[in-house]
N, C-alpha and C. Protein backbone atom coordinates (compact mmCIF):
# COMPACT_ATOMS: atom_id res chain seq x y z
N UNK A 1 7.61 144.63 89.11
CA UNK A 1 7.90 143.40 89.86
C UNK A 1 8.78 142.49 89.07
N UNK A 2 8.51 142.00 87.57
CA UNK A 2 9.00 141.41 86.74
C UNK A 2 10.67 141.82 87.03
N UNK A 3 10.78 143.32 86.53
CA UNK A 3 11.64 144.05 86.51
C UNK A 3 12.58 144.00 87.99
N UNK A 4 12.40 143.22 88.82
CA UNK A 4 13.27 143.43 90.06
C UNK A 4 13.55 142.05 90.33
N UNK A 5 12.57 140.66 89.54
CA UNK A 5 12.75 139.95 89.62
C UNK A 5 14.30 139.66 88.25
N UNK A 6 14.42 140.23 87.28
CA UNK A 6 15.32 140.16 86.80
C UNK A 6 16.59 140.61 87.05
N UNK A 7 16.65 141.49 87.47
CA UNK A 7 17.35 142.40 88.17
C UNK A 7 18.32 141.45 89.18
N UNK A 8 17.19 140.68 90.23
CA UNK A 8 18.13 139.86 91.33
C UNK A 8 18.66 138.78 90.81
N UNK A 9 18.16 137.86 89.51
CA UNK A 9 18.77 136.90 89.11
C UNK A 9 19.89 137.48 88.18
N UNK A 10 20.17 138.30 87.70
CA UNK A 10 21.14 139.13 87.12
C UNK A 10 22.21 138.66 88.19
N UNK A 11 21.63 139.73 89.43
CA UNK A 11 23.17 139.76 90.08
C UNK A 11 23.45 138.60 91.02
N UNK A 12 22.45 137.37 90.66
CA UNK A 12 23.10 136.36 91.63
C UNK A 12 23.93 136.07 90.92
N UNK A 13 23.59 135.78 89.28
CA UNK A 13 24.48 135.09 88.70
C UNK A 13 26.01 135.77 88.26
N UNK A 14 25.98 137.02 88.86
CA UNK A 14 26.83 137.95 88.42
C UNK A 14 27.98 137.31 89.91
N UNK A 15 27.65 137.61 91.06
CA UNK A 15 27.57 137.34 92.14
C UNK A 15 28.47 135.83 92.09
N UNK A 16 27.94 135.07 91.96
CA UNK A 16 28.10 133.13 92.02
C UNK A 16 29.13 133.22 90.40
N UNK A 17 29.48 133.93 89.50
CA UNK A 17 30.28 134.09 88.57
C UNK A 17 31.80 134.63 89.14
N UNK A 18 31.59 135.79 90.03
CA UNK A 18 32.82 136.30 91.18
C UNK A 18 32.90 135.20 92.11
N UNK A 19 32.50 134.81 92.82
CA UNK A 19 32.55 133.71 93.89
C UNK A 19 33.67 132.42 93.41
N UNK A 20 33.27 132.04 92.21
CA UNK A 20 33.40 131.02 91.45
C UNK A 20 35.03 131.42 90.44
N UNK A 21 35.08 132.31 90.52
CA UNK A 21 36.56 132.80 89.90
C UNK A 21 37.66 133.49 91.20
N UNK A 22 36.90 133.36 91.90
CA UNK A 22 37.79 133.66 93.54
C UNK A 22 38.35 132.32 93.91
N UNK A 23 37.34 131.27 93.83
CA UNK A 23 37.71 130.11 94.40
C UNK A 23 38.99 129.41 93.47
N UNK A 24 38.89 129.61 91.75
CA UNK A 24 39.64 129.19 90.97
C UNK A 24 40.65 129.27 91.25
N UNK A 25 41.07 131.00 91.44
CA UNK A 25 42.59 131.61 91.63
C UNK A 25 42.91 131.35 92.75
N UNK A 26 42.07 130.85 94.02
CA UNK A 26 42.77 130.69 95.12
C UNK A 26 43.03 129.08 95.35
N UNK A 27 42.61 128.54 94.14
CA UNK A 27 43.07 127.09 94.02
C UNK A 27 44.25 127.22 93.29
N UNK A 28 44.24 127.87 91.95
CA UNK A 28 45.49 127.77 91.39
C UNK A 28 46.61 128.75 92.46
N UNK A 29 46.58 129.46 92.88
CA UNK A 29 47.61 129.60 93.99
C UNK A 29 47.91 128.46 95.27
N UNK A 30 47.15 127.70 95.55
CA UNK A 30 47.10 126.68 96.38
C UNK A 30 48.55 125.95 95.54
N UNK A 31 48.14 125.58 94.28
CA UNK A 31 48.58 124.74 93.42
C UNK A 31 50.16 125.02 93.60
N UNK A 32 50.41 126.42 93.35
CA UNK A 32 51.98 127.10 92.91
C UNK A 32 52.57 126.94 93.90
N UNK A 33 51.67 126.74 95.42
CA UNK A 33 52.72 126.94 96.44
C UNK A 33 53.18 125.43 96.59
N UNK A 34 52.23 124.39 96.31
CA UNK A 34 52.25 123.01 96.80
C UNK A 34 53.73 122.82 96.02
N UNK A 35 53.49 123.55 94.58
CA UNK A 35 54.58 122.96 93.21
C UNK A 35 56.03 123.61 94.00
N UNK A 36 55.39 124.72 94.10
CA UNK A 36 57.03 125.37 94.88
C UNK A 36 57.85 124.58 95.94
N UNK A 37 56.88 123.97 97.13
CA UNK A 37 56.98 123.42 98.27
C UNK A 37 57.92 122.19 97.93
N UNK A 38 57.12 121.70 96.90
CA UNK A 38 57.42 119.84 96.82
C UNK A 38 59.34 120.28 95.46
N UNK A 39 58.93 121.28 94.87
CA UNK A 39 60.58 122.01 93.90
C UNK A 39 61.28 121.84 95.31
N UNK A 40 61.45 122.70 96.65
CA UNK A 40 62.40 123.12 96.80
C UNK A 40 62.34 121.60 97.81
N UNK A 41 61.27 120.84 98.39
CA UNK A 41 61.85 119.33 98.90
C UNK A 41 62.34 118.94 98.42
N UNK A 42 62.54 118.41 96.61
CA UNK A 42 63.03 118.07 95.44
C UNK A 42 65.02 118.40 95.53
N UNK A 43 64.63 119.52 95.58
CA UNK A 43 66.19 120.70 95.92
C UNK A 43 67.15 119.85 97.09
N UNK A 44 66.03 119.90 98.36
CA UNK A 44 67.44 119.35 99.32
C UNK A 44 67.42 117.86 99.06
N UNK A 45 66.75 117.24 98.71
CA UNK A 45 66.66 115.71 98.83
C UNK A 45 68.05 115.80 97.59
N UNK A 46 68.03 116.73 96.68
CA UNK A 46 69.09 116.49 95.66
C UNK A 46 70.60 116.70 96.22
N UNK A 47 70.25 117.76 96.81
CA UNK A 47 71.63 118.42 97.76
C UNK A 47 72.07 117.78 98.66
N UNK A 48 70.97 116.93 99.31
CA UNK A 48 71.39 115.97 100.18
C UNK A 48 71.99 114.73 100.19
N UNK A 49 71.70 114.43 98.91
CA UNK A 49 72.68 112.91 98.37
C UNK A 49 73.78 113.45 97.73
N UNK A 50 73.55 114.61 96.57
CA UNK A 50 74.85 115.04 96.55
C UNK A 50 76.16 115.15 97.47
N UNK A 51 75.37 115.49 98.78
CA UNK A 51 76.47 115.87 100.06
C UNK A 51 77.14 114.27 100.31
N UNK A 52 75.91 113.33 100.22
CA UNK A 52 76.62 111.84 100.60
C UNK A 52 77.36 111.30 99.82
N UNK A 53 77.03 111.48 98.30
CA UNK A 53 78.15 111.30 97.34
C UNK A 53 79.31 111.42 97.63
N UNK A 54 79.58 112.61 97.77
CA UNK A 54 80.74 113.21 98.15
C UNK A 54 81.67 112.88 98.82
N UNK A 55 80.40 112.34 100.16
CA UNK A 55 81.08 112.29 101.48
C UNK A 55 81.80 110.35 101.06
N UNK A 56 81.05 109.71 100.05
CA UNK A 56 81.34 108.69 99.76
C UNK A 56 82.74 108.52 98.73
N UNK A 57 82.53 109.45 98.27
CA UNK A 57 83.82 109.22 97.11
C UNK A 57 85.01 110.09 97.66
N UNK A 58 84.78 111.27 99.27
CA UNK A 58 86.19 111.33 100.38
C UNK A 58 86.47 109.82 100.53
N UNK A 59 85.37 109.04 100.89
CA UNK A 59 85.70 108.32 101.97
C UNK A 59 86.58 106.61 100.83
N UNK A 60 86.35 106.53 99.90
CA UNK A 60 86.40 105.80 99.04
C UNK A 60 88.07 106.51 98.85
N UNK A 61 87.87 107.20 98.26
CA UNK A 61 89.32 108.53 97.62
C UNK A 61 90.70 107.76 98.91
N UNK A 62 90.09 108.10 100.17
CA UNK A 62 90.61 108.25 101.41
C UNK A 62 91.51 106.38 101.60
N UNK A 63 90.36 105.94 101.61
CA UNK A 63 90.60 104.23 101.76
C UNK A 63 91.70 103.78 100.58
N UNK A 64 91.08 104.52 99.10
CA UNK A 64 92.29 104.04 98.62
C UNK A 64 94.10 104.71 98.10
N UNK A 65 93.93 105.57 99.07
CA UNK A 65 95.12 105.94 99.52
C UNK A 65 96.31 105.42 100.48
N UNK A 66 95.03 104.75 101.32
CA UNK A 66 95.70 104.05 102.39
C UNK A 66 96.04 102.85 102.42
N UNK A 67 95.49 102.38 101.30
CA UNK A 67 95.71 100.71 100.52
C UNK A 67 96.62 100.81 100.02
N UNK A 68 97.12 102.36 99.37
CA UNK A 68 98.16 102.49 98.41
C UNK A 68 99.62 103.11 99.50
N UNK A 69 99.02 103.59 100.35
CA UNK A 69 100.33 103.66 101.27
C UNK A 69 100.82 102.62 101.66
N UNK A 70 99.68 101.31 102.16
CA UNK A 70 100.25 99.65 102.74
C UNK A 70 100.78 99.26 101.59
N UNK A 71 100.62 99.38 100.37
CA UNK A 71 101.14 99.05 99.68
C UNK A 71 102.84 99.26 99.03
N UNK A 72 102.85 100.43 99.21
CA UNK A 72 103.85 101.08 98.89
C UNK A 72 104.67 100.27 100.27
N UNK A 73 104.18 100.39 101.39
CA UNK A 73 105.10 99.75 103.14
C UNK A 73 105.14 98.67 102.72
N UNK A 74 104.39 97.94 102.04
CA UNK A 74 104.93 96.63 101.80
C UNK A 74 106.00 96.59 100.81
N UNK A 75 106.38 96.88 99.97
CA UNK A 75 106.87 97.00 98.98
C UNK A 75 108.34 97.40 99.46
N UNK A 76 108.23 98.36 100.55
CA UNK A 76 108.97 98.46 101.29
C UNK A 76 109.84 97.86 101.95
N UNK A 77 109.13 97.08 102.72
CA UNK A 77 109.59 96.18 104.31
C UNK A 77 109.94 95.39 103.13
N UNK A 78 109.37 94.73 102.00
CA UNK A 78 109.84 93.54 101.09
C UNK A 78 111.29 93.38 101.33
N UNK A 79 112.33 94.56 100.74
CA UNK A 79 114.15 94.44 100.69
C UNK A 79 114.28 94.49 101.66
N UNK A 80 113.66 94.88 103.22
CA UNK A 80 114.08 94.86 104.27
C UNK A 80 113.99 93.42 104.51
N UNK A 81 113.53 93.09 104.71
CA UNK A 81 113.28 91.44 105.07
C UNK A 81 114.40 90.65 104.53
N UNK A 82 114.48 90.93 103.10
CA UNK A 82 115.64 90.02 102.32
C UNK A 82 117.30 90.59 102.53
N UNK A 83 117.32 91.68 103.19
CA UNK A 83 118.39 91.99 103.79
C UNK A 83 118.61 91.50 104.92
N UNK A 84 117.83 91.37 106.02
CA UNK A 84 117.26 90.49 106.98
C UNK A 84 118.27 88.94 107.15
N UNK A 85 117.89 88.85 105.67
CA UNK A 85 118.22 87.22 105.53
C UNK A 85 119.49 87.06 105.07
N UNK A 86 119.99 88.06 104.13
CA UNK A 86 121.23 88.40 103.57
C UNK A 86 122.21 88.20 104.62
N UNK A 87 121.81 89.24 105.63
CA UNK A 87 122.62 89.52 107.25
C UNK A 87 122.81 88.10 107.68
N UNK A 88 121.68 87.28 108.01
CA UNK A 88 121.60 86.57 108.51
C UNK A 88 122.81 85.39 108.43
N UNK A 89 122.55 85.01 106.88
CA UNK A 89 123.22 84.16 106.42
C UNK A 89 124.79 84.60 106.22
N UNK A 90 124.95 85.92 106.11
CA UNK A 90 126.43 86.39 105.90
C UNK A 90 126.77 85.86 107.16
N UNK A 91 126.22 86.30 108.43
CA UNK A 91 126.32 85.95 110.17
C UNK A 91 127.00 84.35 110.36
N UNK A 92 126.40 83.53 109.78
CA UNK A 92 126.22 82.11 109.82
C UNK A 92 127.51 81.72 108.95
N UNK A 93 128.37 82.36 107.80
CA UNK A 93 128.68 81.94 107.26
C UNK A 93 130.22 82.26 108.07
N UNK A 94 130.43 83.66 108.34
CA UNK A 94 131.01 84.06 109.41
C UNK A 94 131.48 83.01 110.15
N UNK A 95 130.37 82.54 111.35
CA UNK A 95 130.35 82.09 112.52
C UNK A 95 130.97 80.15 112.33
N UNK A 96 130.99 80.26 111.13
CA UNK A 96 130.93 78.70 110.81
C UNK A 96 132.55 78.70 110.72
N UNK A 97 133.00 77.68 111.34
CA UNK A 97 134.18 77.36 111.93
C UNK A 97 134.94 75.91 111.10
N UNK A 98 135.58 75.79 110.06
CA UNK A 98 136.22 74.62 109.83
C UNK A 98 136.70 73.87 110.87
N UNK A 99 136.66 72.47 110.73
CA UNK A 99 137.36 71.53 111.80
C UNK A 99 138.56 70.58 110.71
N UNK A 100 139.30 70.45 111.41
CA UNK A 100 140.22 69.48 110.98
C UNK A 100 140.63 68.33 112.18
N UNK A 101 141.03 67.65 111.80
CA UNK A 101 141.69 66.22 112.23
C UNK A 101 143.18 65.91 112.34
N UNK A 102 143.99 65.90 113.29
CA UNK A 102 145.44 66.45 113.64
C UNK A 102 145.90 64.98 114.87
N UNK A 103 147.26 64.52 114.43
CA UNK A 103 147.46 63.72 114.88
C UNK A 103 148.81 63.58 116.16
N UNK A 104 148.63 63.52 117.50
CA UNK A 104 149.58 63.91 118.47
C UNK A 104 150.48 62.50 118.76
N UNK A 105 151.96 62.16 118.48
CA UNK A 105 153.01 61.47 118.53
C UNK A 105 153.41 61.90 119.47
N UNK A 106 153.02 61.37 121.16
CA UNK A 106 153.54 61.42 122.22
C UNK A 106 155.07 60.68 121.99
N UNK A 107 156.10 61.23 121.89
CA UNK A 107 157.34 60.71 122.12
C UNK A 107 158.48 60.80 122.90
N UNK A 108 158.08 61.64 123.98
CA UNK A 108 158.24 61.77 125.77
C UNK A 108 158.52 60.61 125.81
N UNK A 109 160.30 59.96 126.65
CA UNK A 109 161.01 59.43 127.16
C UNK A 109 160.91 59.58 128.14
N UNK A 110 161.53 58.70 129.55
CA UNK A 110 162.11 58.47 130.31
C UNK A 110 163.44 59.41 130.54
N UNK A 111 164.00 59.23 129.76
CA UNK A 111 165.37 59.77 130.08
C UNK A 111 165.07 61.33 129.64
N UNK A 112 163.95 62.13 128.84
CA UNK A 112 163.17 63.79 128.89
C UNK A 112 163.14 63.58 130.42
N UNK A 113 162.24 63.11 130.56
CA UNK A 113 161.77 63.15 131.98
C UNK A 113 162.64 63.36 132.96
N UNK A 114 163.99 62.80 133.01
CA UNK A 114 164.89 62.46 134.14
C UNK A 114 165.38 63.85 134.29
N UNK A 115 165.50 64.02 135.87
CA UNK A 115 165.69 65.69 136.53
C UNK A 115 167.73 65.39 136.52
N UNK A 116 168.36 65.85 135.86
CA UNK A 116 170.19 66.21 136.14
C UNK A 116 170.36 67.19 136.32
N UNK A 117 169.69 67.95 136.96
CA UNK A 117 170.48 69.60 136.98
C UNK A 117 170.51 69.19 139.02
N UNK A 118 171.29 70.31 139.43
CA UNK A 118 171.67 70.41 141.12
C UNK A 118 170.25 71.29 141.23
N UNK A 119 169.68 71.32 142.60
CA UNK A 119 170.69 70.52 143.82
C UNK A 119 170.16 68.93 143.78
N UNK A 120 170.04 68.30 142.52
CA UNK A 120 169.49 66.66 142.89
C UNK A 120 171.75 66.49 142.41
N UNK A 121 171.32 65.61 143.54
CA UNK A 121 172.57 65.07 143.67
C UNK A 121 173.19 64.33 142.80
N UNK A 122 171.67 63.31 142.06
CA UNK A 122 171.80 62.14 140.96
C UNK A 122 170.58 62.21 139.76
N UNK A 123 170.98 62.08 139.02
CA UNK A 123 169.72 62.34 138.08
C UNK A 123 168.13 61.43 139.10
N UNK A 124 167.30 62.29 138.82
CA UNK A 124 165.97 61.65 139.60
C UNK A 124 165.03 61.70 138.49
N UNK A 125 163.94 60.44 138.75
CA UNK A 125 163.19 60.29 137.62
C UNK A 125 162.16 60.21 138.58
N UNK A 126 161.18 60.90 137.88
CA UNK A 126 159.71 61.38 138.07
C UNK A 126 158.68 60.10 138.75
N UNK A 127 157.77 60.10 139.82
CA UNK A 127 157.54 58.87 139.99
C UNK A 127 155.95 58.65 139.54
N UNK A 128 155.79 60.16 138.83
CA UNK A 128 154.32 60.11 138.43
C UNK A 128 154.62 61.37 137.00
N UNK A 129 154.27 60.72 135.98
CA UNK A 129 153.84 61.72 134.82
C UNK A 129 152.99 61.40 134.49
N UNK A 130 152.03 62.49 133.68
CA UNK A 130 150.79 61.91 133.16
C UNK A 130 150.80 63.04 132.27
N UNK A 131 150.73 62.99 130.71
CA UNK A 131 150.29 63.77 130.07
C UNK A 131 148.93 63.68 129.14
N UNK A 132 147.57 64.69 129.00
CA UNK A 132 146.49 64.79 128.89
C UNK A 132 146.21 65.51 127.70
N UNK A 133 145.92 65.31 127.01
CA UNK A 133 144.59 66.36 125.68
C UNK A 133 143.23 66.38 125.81
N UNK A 134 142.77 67.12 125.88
CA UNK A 134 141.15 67.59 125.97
C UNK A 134 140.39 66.36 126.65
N UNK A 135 141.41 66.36 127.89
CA UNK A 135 141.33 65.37 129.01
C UNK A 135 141.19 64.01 128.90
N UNK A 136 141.95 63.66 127.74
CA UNK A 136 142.27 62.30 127.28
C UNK A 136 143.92 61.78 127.50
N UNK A 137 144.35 60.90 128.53
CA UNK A 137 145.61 60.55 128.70
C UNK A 137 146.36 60.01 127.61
N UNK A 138 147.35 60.57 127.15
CA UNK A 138 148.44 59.99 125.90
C UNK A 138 149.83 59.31 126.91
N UNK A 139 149.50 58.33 126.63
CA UNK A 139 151.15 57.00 127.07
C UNK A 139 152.16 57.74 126.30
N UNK A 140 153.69 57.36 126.62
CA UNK A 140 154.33 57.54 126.28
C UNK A 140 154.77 56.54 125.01
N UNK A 141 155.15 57.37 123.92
CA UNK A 141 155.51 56.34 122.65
C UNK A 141 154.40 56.07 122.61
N UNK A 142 152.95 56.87 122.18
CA UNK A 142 151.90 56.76 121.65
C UNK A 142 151.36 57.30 120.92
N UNK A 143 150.00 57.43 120.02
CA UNK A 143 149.69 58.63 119.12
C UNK A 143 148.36 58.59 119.23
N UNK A 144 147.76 60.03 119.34
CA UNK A 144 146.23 59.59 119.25
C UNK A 144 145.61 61.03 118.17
N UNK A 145 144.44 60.86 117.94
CA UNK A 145 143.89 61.77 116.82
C UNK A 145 143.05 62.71 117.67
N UNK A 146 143.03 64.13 116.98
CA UNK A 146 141.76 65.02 117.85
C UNK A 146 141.45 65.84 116.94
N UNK A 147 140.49 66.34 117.19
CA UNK A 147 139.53 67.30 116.34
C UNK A 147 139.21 68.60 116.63
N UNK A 148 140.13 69.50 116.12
CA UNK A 148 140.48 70.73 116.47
C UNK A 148 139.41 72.06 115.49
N UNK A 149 139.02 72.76 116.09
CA UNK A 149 138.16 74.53 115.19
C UNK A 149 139.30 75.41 115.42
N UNK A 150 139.83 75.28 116.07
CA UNK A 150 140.99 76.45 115.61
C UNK A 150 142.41 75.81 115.96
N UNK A 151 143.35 77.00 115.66
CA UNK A 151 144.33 76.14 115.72
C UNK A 151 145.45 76.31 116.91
N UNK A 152 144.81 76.56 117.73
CA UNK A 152 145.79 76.37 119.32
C UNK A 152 145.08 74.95 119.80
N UNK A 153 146.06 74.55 120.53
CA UNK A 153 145.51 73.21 121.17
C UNK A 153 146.61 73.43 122.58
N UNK A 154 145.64 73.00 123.81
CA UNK A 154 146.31 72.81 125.15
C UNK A 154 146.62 71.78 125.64
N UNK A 155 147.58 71.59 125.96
CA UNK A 155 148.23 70.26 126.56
C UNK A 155 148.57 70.33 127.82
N UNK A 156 147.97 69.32 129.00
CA UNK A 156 148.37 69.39 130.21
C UNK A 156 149.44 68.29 130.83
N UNK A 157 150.36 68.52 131.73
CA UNK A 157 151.25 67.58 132.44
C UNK A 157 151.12 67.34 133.74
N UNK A 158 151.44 66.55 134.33
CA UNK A 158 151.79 66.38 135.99
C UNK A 158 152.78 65.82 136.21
N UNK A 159 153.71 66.14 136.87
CA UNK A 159 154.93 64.86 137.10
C UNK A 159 155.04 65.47 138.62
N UNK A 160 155.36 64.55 139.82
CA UNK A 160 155.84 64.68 140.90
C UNK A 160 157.09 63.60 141.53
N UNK A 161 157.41 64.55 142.05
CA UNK A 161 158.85 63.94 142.49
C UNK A 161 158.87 63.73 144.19
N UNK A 162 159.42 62.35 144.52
CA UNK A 162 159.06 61.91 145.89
C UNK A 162 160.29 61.39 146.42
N UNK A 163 160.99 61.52 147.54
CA UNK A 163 161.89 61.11 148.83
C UNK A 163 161.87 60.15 149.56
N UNK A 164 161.67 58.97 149.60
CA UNK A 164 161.12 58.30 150.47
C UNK A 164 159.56 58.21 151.08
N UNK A 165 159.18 58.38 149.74
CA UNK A 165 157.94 58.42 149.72
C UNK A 165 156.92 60.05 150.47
N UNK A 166 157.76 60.68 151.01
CA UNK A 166 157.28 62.49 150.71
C UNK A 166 157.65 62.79 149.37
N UNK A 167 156.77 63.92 149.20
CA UNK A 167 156.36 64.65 148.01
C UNK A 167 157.61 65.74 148.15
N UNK A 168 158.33 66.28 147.34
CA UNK A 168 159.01 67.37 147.52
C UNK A 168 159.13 68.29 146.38
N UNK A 169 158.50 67.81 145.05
CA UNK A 169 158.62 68.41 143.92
C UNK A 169 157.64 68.11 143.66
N UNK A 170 156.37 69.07 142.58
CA UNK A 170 155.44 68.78 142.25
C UNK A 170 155.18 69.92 140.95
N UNK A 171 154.80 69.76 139.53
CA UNK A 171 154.40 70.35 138.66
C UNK A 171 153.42 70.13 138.15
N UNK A 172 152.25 70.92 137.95
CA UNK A 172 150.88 70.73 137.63
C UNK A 172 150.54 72.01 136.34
N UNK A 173 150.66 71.77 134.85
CA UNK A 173 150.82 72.82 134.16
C UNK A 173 150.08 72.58 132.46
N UNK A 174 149.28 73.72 132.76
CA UNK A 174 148.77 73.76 130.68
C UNK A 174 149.48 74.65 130.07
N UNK A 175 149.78 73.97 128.70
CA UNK A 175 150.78 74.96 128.30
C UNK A 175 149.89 74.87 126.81
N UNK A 176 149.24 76.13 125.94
CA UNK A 176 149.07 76.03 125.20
C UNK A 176 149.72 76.54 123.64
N UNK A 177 149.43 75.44 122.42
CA UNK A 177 150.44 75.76 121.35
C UNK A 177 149.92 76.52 120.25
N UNK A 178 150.21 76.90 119.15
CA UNK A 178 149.69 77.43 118.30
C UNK A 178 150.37 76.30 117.13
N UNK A 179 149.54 76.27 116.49
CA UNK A 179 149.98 74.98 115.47
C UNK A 179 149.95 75.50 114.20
N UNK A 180 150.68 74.96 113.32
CA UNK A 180 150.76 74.94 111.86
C UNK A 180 149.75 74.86 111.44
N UNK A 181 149.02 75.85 110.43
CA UNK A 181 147.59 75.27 109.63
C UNK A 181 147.80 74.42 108.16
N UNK A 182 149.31 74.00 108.00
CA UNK A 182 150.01 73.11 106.99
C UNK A 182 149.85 72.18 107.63
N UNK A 183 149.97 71.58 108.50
CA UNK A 183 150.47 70.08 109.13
C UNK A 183 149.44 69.30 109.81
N UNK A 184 149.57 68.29 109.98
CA UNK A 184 148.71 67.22 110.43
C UNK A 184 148.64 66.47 111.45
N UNK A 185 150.22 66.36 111.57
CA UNK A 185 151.03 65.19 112.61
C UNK A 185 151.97 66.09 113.57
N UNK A 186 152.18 66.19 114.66
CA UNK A 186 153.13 66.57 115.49
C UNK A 186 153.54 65.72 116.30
N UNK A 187 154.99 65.69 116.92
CA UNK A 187 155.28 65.63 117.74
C UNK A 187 155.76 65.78 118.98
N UNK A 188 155.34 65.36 120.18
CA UNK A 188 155.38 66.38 121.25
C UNK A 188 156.47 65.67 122.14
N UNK A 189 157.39 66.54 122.62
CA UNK A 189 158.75 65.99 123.47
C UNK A 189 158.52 67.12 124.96
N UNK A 190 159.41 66.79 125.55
CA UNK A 190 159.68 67.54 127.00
C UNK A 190 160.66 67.92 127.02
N UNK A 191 160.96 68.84 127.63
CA UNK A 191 162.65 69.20 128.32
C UNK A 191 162.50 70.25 129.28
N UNK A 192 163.52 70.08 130.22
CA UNK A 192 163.66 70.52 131.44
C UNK A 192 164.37 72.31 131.17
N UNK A 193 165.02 72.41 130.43
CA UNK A 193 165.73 73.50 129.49
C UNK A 193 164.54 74.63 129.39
N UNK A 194 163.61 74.35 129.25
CA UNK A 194 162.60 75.30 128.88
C UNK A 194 161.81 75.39 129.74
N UNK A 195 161.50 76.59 129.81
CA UNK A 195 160.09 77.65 131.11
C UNK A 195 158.85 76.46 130.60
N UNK A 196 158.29 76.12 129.80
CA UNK A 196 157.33 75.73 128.96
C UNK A 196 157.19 74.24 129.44
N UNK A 197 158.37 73.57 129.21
CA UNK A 197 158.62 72.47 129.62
C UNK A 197 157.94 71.10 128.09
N UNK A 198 156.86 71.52 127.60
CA UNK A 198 156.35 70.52 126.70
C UNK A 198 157.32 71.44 125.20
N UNK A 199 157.50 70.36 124.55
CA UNK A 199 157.47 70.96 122.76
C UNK A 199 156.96 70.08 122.04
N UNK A 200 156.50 70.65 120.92
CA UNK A 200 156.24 70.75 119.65
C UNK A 200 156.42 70.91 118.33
N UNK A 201 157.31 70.26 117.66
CA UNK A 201 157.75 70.67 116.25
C UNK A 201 156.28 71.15 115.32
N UNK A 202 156.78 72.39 114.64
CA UNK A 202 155.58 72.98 113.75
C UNK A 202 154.94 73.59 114.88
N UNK A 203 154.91 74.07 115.80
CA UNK A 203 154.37 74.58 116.57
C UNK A 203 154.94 75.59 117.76
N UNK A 204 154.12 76.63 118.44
CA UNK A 204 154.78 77.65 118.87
C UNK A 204 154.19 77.54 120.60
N UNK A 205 154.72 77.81 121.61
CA UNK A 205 153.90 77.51 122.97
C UNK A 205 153.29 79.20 122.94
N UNK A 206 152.52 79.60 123.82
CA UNK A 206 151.67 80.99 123.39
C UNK A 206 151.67 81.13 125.19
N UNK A 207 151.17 80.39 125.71
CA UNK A 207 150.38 80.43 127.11
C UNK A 207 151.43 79.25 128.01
N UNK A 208 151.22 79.69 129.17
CA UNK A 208 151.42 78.47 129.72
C UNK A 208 150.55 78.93 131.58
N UNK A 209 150.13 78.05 131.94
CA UNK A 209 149.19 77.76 133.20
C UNK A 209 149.55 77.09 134.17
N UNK A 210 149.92 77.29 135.53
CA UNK A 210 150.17 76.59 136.54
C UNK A 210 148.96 76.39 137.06
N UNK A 211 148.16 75.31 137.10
CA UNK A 211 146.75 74.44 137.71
C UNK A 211 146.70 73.97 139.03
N UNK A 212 148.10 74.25 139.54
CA UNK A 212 147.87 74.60 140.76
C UNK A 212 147.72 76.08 141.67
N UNK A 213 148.26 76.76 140.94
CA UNK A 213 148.33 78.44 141.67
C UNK A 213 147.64 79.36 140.92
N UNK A 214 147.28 78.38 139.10
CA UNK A 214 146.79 79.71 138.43
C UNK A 214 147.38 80.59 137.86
N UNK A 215 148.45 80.34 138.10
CA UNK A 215 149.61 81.52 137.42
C UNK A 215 149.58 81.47 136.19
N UNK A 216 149.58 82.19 135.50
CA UNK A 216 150.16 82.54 133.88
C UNK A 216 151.33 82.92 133.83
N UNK A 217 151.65 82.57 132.70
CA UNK A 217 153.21 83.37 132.09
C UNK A 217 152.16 83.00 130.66
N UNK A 218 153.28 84.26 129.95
CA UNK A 218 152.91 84.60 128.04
C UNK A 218 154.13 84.18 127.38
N UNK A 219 154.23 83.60 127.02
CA UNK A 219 155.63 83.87 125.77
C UNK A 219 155.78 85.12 125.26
């Protein structure tokens, strides 16, 4: 009896000794997988910021490329601009027109004026002249000043000739001159002798205008 009672406490404890080293190893395997599990979470959480890194220092890389391209366009457009202005001002300097101050010695007579050629029977004198600059009337034996940008200037006349009070002759005409860019002072005469009809010493007629029909003639 003794003998069977030893016997069973033998193999409990033999028994609860296996039990007890089953449970160990299947804890320390518990353990390896948890360690493995939480290594390879470890792994992507690493791989995974790595990836954002990355994606941060494209995106960084990227931006400052494009700072450096505006930069470079600016740098650029910079001489464009100041050529811009270059143009500009060359344009202006161009466009800018000297004026001078020029003085007209109406010295148109009476006896210029007077018509002697046929078919007038007797010399006839005009019963209306009027000569004009930039629609300012000049008297005869007068002088007045004007302010010229280039150097043609137009001069207009009217003279009509009357019968007993009908009209039978009538001239309505701009005749323009080209002037000396030496001179200051001119003087302007008439004569019947010439297509033109006005002159000008120092000066050349270029144009002339009938203001009543419109007609041109050129020199």
């Amino acid at each position: 009896m003794k003998k069977t009672v030893y016997i069973f406490i033998i193999f409990c404890t033999f028994f609860s000794l296996f039990i007890f080293s089953q449970k160990g190893h299947y804890s320390t395997k518990k353990q390896q997988k948890s360690l493995e599990s939480n290594q390879q979470h470890n792994d992507s959480i690493k791989q995974t910021s790595l990836c954002f890194n990355n994606q941060e220092k494209i995106s960084l890389d990227s931006s400052k490329e494009k700072e450096s391209d505006k930069s470079k366009n600016l740098i650029l457009e910079k001489p464009i601009k100041s050529t811009k202005k270059e143009n500009s001002t060359s344009i202006l300097k161009k466009d800018e027109k000297k004026t001078r101050i020029i003085t007209i010695h109406n010295k148109i007579t009476k006896d210029m004026v007077t018509y002697r050629k046929p078919p007038a029977p007797w010399p006839v004198i005009p019963e209306k002249f009027i000569v004009s600059i930039q629609n300012k009337e000049i008297d005869l034996n007068t002088k007045k000043t004007f302010e010229l940008t280039e150097n043609n200037l137009q001069i207009c006349y009217e003279c009509e000739f009357k019968k007993w009070g009908i009209l039978y002759h009538r001239e309505n005409h701009a005749v323009e001159f080209n002037l000396s860019k030496k001179e200051t002072d001119f003087d302007l005469e008439f004569t019947w002798e010439s297509d033109f009809r006005l002159d000008i010493k120092n000066a050349s007629p270029i144009n002339f205008v009938n203001l009543d029909t419109l007609k041109t003639k050129k020199r």
